[in-house]
Protein backbone atom coordinates (compact mmCIF):
# COMPACT_ATOMS: atom_id res chain seq x y z
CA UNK A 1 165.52 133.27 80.27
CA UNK A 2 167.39 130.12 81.52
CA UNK A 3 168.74 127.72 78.56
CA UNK A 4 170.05 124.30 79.55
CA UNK A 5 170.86 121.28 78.28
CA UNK A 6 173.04 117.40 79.15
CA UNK A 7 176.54 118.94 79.33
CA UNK A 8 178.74 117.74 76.93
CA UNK A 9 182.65 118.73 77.30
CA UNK A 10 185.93 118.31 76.04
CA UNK A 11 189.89 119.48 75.97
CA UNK A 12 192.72 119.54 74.01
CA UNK A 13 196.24 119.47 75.08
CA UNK A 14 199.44 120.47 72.48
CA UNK A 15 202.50 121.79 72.99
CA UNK A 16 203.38 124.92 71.26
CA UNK A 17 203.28 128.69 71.72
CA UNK A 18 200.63 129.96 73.77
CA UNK A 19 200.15 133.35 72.64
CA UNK A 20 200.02 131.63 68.74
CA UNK A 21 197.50 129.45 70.17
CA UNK A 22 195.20 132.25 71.00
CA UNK A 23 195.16 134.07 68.09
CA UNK A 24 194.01 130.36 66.17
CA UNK A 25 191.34 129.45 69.10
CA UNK A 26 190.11 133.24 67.91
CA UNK A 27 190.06 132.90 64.42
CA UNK A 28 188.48 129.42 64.65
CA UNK A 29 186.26 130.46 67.11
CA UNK A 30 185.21 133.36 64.59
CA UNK A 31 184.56 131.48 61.63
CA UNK A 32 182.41 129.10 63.42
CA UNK A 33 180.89 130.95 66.01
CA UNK A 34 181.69 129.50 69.07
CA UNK A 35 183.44 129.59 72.53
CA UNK A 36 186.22 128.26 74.23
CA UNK A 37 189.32 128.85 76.78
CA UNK A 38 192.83 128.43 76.97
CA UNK A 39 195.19 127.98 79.33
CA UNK A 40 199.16 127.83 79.26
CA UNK A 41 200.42 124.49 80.36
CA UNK A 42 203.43 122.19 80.91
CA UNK A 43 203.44 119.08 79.30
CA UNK A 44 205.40 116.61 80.59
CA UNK A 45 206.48 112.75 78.84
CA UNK A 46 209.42 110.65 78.70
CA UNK A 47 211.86 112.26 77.58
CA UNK A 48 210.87 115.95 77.99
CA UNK A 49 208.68 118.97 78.95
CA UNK A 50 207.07 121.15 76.21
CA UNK A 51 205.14 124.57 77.09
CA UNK A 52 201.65 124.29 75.56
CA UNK A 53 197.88 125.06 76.04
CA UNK A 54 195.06 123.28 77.21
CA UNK A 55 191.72 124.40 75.48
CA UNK A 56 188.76 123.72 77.04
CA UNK A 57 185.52 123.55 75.52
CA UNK A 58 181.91 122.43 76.54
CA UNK A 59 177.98 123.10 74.37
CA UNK A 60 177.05 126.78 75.37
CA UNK A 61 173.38 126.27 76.02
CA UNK A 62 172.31 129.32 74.09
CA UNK A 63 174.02 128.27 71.19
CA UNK A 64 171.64 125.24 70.56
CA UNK A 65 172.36 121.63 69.65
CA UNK A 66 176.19 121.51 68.09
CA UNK A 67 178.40 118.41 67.53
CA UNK A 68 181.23 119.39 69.58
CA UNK A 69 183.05 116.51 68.68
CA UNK A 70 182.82 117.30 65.23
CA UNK A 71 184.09 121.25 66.32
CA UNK A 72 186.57 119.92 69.00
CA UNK A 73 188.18 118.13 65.57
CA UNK A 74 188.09 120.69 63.54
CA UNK A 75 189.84 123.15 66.28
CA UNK A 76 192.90 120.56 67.05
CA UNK A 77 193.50 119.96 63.49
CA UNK A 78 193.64 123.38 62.87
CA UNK A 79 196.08 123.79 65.57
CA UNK A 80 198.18 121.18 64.85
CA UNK A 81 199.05 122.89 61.67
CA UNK A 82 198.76 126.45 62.86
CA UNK A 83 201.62 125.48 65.80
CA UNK A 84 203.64 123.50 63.76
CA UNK A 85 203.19 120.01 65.49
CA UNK A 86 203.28 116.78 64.81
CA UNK A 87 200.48 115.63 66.64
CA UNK A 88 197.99 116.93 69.52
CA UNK A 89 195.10 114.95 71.92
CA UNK A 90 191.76 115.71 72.76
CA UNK A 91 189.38 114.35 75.50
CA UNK A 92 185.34 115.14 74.56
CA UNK A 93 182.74 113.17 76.67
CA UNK A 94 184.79 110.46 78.14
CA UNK A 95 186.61 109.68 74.99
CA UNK A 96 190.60 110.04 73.85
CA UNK A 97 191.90 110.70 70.54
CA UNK A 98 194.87 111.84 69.65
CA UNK A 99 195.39 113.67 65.74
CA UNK A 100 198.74 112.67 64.39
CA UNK A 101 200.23 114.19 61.09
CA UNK A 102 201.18 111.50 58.52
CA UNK A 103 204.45 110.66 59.00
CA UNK A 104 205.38 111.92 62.24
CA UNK A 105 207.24 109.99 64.88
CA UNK A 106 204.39 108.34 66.99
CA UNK A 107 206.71 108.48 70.42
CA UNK A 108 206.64 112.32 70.09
């Protein structure tokens, strides 16, 4: 059987320890059944380059209608905290946001 539907996809980018990152894209990914990938990255800005992961995520067909947004959120939240970071970005369907902690330094 052949499942399809409009692609919707999105990424997140945020520095921190790959290997940490996994294990929280895993347990997410557990508790809310779904799928994603992750890649070891270098990200760099003004003043420096951080190691980091890019996650990429898009609506698996056979798992039916999901927000991804709404996931996509949930996930870079979660690994804002789980890393230890101020603040971390994600791109879903055209769009840019960014997830700072309160009270961290908005140039970082």
């Amino acid at each position: 059987m052949i499942h399809n539907q409009p692609l919707q996809e999105g990424k997140i980018l945020i520095g921190g320890s790959y290997s940490k990152a996994l294990w929280l894209c895993r347990d997410y990914c557990a508790a809310h059944g779904w799928c994603v990938s992750v890649k070891q990255i270098q990200i760099i800005w003004t003043e420096s380059t951080i190691s980091g992961v890019e996650v990429y995520f898009f609506n698996y067909p056979r798992a039916g209608e999901r927000d991804i947004k709404t996931l996509g959120m949930g996930l870079l939240v979660y690994l804002v905290a789980g890393l230890g970071q101020s603040s971390g970005s994600m791109v879903v369907n055209g769009e840019a946001i960014t997830y700072e902690v309160s009270g961290s330094d908005p140039s970082l």
